[in-house]
PDB file of N, CA and C in Angstrom:
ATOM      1  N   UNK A   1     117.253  97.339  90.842  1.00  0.00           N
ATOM      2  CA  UNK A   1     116.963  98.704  90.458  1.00  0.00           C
ATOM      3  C   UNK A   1     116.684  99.571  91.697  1.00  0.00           C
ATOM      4  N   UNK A   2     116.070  99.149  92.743  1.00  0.00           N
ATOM      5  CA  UNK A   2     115.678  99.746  93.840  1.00  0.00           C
ATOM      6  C   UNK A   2     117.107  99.976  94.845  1.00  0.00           C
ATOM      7  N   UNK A   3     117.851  99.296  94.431  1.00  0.00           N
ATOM      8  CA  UNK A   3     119.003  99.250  95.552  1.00  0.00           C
ATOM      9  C   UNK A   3     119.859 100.446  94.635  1.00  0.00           C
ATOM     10  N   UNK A   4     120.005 100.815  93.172  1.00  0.00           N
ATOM     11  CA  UNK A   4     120.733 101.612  93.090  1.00  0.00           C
ATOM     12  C   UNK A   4     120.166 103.051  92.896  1.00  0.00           C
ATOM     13  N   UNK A   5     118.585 103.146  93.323  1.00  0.00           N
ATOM     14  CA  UNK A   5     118.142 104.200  93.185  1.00  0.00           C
ATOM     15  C   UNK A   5     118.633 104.802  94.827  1.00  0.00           C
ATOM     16  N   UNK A   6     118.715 103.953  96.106  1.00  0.00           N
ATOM     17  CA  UNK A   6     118.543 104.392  96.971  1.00  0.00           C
ATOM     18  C   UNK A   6     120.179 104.593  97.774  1.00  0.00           C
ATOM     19  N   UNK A   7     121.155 104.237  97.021  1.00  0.00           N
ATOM     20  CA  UNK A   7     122.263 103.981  97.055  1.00  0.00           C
ATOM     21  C   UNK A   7     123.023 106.076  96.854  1.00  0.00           C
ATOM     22  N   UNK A   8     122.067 106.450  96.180  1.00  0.00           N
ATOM     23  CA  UNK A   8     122.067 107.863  95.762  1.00  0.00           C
ATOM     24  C   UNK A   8     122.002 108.735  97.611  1.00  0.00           C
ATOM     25  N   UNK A   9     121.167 108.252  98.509  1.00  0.00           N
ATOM     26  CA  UNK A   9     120.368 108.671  99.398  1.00  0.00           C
ATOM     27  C   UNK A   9     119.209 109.720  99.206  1.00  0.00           C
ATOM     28  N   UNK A  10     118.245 109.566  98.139  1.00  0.00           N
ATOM     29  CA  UNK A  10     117.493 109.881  98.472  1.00  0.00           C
ATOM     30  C   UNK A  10     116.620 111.052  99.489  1.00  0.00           C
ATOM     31  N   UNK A  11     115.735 111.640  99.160  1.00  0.00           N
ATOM     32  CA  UNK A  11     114.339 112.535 100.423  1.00  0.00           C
ATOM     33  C   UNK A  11     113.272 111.881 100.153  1.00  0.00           C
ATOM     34  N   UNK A  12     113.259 111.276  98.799  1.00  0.00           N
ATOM     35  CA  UNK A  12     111.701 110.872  98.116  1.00  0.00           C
ATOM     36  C   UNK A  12     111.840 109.525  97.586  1.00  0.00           C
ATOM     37  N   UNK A  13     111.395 108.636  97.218  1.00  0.00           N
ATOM     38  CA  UNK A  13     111.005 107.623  96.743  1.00  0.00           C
ATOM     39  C   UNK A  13     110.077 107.425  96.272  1.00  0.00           C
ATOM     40  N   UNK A  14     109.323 107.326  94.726  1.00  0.00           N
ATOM     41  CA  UNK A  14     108.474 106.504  94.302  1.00  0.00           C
ATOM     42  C   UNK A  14     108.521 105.619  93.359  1.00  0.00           C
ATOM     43  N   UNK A  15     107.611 104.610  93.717  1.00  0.00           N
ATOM     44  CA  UNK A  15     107.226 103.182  93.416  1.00  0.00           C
ATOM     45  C   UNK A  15     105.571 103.322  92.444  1.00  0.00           C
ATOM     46  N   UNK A  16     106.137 103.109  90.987  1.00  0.00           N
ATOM     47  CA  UNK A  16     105.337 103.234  90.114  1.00  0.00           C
ATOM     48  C   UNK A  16     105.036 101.747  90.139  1.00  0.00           C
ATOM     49  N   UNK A  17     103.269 101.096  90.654  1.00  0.00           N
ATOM     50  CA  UNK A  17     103.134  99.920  90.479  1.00  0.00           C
ATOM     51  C   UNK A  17     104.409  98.532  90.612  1.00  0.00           C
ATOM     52  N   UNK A  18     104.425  99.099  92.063  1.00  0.00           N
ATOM     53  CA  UNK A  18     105.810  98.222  92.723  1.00  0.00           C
ATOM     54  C   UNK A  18     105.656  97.021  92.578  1.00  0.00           C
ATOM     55  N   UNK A  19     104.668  96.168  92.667  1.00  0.00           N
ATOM     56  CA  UNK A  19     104.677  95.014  92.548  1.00  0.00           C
ATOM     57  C   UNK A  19     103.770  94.525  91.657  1.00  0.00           C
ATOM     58  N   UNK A  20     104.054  94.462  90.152  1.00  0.00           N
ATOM     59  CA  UNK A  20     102.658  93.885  89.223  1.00  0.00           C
ATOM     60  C   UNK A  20     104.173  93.209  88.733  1.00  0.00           C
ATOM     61  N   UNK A  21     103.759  91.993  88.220  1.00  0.00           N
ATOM     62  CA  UNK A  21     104.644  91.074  87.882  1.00  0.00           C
ATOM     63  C   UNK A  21     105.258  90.297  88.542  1.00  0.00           C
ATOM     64  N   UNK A  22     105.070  90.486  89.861  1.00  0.00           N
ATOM     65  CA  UNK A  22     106.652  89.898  90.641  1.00  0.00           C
ATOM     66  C   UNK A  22     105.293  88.990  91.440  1.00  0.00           C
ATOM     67  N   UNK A  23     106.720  88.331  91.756  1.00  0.00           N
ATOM     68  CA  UNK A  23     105.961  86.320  92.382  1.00  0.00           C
ATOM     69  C   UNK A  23     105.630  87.059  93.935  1.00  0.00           C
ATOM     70  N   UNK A  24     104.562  85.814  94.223  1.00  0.00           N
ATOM     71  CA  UNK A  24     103.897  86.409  95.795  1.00  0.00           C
ATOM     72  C   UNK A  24     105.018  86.522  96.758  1.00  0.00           C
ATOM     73  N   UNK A  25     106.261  85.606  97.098  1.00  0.00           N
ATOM     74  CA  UNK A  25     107.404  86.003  97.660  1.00  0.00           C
ATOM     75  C   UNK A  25     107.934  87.713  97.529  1.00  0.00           C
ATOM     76  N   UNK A  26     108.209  88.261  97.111  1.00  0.00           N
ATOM     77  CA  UNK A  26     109.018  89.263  96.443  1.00  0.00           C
ATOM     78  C   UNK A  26     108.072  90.073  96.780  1.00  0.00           C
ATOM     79  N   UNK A  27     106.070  89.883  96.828  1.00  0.00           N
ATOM     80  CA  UNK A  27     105.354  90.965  97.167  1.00  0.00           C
ATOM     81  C   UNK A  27     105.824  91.531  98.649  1.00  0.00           C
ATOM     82  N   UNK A  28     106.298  90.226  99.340  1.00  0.00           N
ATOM     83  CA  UNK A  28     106.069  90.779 100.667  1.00  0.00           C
ATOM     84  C   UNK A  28     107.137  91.704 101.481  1.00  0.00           C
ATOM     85  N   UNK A  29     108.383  90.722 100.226  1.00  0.00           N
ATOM     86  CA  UNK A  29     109.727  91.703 100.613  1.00  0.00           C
ATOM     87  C   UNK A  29     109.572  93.460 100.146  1.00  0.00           C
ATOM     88  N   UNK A  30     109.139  93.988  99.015  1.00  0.00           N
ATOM     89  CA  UNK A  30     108.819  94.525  99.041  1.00  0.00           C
ATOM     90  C   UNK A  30     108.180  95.923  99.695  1.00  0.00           C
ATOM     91  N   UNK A  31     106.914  95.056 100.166  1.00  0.00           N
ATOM     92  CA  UNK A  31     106.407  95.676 100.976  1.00  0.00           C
ATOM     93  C   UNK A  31     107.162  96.206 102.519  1.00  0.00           C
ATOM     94  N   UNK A  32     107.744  95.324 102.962  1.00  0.00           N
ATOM     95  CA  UNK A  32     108.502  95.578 103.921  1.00  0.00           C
ATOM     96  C   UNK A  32     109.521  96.705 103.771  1.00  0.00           C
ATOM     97  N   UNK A  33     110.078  96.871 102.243  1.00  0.00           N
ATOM     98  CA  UNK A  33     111.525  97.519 102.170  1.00  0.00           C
ATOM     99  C   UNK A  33     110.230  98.948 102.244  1.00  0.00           C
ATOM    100  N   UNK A  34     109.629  99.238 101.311  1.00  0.00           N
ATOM    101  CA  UNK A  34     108.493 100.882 101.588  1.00  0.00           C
ATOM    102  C   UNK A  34     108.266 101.329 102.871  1.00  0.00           C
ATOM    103  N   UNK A  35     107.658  99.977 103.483  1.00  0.00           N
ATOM    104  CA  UNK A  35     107.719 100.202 105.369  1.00  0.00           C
ATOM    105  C   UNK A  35     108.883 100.769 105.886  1.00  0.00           C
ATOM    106  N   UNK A  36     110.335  99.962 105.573  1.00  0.00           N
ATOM    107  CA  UNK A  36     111.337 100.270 106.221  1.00  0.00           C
ATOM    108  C   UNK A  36     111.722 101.753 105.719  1.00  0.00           C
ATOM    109  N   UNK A  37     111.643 101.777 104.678  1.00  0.00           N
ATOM    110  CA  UNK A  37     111.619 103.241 104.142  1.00  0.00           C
ATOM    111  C   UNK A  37     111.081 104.262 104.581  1.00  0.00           C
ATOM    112  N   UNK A  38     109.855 104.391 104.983  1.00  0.00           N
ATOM    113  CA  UNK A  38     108.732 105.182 105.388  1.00  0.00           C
ATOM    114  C   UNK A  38     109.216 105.214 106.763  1.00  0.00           C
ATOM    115  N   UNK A  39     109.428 104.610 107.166  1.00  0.00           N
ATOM    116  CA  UNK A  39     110.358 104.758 109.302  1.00  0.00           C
ATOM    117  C   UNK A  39     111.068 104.776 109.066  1.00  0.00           C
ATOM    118  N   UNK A  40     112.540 105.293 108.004  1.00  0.00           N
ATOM    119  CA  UNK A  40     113.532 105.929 108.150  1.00  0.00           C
ATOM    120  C   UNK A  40     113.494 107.711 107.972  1.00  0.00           C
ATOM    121  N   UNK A  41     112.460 108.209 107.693  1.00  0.00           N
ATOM    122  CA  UNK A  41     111.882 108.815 107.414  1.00  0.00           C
ATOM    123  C   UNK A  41     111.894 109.972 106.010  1.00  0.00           C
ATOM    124  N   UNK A  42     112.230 108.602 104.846  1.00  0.00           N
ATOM    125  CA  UNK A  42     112.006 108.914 103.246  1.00  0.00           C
ATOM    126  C   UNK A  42     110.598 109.275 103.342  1.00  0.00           C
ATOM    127  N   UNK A  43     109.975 110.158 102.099  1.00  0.00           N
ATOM    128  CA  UNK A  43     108.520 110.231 101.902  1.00  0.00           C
ATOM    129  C   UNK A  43     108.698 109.095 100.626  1.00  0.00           C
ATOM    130  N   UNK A  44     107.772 107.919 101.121  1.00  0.00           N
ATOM    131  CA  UNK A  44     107.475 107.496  99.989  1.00  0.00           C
ATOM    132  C   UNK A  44     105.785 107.070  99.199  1.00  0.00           C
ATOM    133  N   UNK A  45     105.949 107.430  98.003  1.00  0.00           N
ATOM    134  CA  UNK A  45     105.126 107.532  97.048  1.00  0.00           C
ATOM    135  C   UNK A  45     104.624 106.378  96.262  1.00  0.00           C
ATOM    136  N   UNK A  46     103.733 105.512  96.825  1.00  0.00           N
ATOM    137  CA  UNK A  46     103.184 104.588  95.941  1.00  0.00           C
ATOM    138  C   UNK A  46     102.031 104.548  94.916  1.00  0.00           C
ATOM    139  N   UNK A  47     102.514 104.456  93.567  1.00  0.00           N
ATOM    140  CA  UNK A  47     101.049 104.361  92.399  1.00  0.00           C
ATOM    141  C   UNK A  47     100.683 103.049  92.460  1.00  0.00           C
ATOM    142  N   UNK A  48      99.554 102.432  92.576  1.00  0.00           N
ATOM    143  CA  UNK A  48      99.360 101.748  92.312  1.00  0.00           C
ATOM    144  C   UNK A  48      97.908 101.497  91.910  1.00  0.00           C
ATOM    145  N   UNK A  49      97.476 100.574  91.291  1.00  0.00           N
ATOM    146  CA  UNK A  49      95.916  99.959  90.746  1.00  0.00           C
ATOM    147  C   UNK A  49      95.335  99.027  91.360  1.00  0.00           C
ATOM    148  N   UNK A  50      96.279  98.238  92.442  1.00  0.00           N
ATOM    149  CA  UNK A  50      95.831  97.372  93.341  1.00  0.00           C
ATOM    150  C   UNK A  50      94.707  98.234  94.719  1.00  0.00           C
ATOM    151  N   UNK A  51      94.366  97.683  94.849  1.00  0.00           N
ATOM    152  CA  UNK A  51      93.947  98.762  95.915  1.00  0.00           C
ATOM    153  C   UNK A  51      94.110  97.877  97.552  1.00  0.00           C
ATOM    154  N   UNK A  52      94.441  96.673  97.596  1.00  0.00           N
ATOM    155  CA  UNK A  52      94.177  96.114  98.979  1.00  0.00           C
ATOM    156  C   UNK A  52      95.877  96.553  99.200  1.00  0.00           C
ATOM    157  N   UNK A  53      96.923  96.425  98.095  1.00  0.00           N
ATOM    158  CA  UNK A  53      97.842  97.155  98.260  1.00  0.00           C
ATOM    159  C   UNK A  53      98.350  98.964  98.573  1.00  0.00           C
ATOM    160  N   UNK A  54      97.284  99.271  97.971  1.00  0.00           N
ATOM    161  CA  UNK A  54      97.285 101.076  98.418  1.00  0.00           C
ATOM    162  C   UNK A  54      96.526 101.070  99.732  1.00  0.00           C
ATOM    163  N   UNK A  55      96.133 100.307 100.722  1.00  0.00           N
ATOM    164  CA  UNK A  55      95.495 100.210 101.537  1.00  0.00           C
ATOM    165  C   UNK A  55      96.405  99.738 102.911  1.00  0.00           C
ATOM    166  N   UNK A  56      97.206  98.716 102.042  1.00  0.00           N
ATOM    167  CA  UNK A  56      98.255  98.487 103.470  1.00  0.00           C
ATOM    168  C   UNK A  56      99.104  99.104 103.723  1.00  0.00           C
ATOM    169  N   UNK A  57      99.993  99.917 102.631  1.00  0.00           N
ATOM    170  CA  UNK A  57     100.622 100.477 103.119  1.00  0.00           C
ATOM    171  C   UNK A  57     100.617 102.002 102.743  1.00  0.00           C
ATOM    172  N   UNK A  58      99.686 102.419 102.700  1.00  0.00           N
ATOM    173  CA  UNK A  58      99.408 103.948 102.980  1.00  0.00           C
ATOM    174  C   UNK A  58      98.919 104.256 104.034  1.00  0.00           C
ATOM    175  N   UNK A  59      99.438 105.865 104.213  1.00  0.00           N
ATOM    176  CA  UNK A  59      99.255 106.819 105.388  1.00  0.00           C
ATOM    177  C   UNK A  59      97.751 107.139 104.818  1.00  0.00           C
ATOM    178  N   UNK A  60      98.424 108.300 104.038  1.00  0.00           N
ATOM    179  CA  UNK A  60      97.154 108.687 103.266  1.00  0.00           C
ATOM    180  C   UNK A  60      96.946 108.787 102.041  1.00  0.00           C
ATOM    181  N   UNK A  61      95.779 108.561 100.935  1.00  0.00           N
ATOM    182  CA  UNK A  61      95.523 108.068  99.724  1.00  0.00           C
ATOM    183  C   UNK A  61      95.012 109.216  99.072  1.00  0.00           C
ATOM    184  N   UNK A  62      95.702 109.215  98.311  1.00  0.00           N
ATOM    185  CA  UNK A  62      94.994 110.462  97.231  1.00  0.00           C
ATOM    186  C   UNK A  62      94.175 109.862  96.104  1.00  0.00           C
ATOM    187  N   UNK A  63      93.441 110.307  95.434  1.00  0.00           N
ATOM    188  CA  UNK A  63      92.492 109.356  94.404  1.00  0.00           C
ATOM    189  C   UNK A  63      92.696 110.356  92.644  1.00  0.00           C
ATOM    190  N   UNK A  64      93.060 110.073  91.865  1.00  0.00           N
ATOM    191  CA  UNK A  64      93.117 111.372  91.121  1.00  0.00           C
ATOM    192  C   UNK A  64      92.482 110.819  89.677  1.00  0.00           C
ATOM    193  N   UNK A  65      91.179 111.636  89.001  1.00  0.00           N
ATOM    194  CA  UNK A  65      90.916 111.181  87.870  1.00  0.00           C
ATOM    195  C   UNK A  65      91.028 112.522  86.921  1.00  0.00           C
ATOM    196  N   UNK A  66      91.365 111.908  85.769  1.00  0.00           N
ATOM    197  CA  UNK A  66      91.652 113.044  84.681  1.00  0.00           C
ATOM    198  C   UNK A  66      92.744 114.067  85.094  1.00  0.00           C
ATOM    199  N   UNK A  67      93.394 113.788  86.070  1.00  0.00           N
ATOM    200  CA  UNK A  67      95.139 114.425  85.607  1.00  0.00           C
ATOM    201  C   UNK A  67      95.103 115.813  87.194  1.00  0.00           C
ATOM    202  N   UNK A  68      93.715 115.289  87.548  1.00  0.00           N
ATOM    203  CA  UNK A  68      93.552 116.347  89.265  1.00  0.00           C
ATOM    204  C   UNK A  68      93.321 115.349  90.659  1.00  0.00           C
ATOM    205  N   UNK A  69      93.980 115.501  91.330  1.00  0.00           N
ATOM    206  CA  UNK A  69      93.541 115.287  92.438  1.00  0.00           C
ATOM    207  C   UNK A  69      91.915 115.355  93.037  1.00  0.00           C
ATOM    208  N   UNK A  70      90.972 114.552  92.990  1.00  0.00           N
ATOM    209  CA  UNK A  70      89.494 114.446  93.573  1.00  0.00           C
ATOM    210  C   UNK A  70      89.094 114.035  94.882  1.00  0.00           C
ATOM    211  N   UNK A  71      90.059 113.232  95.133  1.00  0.00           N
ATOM    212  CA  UNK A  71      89.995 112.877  97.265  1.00  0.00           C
ATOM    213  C   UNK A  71      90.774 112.430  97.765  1.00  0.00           C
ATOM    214  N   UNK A  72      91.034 112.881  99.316  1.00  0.00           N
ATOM    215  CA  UNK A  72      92.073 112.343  99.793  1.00  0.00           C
ATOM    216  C   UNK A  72      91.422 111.309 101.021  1.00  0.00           C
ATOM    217  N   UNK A  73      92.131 110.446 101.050  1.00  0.00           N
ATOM    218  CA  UNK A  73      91.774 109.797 102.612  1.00  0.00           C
ATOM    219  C   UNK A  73      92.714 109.234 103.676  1.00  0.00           C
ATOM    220  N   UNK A  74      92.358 109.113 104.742  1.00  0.00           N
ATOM    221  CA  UNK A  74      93.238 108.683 106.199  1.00  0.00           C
ATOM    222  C   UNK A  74      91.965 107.881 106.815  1.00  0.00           C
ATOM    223  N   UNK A  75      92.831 107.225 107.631  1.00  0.00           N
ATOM    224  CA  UNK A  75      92.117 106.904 108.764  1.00  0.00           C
ATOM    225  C   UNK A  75      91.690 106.065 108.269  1.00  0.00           C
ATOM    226  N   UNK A  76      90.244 106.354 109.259  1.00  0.00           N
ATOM    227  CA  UNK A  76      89.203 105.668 108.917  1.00  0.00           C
ATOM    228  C   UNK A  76      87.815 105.263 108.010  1.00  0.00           C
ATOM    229  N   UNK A  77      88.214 106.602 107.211  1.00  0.00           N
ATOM    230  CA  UNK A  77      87.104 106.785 106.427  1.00  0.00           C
ATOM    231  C   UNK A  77      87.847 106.131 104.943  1.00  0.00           C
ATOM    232  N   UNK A  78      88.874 105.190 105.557  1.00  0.00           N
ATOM    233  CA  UNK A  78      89.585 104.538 103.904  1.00  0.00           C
ATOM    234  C   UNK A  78      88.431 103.225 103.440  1.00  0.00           C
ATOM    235  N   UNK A  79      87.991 103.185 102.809  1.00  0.00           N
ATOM    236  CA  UNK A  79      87.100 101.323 102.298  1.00  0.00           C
ATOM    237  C   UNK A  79      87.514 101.811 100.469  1.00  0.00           C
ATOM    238  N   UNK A  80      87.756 100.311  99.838  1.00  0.00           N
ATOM    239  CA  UNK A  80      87.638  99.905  98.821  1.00  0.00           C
ATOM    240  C   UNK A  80      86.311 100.866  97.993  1.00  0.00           C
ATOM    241  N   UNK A  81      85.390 100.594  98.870  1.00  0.00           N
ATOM    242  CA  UNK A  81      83.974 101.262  97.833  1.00  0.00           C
ATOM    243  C   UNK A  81      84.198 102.723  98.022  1.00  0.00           C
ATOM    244  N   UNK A  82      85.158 103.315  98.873  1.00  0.00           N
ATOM    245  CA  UNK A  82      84.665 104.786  99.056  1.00  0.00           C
ATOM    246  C   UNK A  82      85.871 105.302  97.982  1.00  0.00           C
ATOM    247  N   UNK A  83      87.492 104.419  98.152  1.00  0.00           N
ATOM    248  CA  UNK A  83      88.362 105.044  96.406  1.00  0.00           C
ATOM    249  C   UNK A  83      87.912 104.815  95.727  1.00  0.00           C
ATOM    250  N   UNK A  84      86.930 103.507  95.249  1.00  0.00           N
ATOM    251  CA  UNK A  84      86.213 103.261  93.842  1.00  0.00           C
ATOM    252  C   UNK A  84      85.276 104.835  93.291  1.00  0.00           C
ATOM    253  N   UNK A  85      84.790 104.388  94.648  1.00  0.00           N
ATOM    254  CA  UNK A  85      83.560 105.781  94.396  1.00  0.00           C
ATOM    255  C   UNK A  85      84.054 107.331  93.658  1.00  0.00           C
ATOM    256  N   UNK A  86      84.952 107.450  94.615  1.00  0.00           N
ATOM    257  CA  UNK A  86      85.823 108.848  94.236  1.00  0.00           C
ATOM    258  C   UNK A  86      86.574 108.670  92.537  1.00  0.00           C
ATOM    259  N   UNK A  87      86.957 107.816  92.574  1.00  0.00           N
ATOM    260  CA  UNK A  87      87.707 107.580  91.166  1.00  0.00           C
ATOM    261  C   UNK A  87      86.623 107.444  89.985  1.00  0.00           C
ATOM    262  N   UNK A  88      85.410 107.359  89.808  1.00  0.00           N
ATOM    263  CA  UNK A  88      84.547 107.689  88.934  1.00  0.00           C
ATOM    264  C   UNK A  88      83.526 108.423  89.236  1.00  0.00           C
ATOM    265  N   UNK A  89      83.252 108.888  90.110  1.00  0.00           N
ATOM    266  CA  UNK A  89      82.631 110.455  90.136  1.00  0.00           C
ATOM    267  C   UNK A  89      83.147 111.196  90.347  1.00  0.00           C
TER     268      UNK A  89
END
């Protein structure tokens, strides 16, 4: 599915919960093809619920509850407890 979305060429790419289901092999390929994506210089867009996964391979993280955008993060100020935090307050 990914090969004939990108077969189009693409500006954007997103990956709605790219990897829930798929065997730990396939996580990593994956991950690599978003990387390779992201340095060709597609914008790509990952949803996901994992968070050690929204962590590796994001720039920057947006957090959004009830249908708005509530925080964004980079850098260094990214930790597990600080998207948790944002996503219920």
């Amino acid at each position: 599915m990914i090969a004939k979305s990108l077969i189009q060429n693409p500006e954007m790419v997103i990956f709605d919960e790219p990897t829930r289901g798929v065997d730990v092999g396939a996580v990593a390929e994956i991950h690599e093809l978003i990387n390779q994506l992201a340095e060709q210089g597609l914008a790509v867009v990952v949803i996901s619920s994992y968070l050690p996964e929204i962590m590796t391979l994001s720039d920057r993280i947006l957090v959004s509850r009830q249908g708005r955008i509530v925080e964004e993060f980079s850098g260094a100020n990214v930790t597990e407890e600080n998207i948790m935090y944002a996503s219920i307050h």
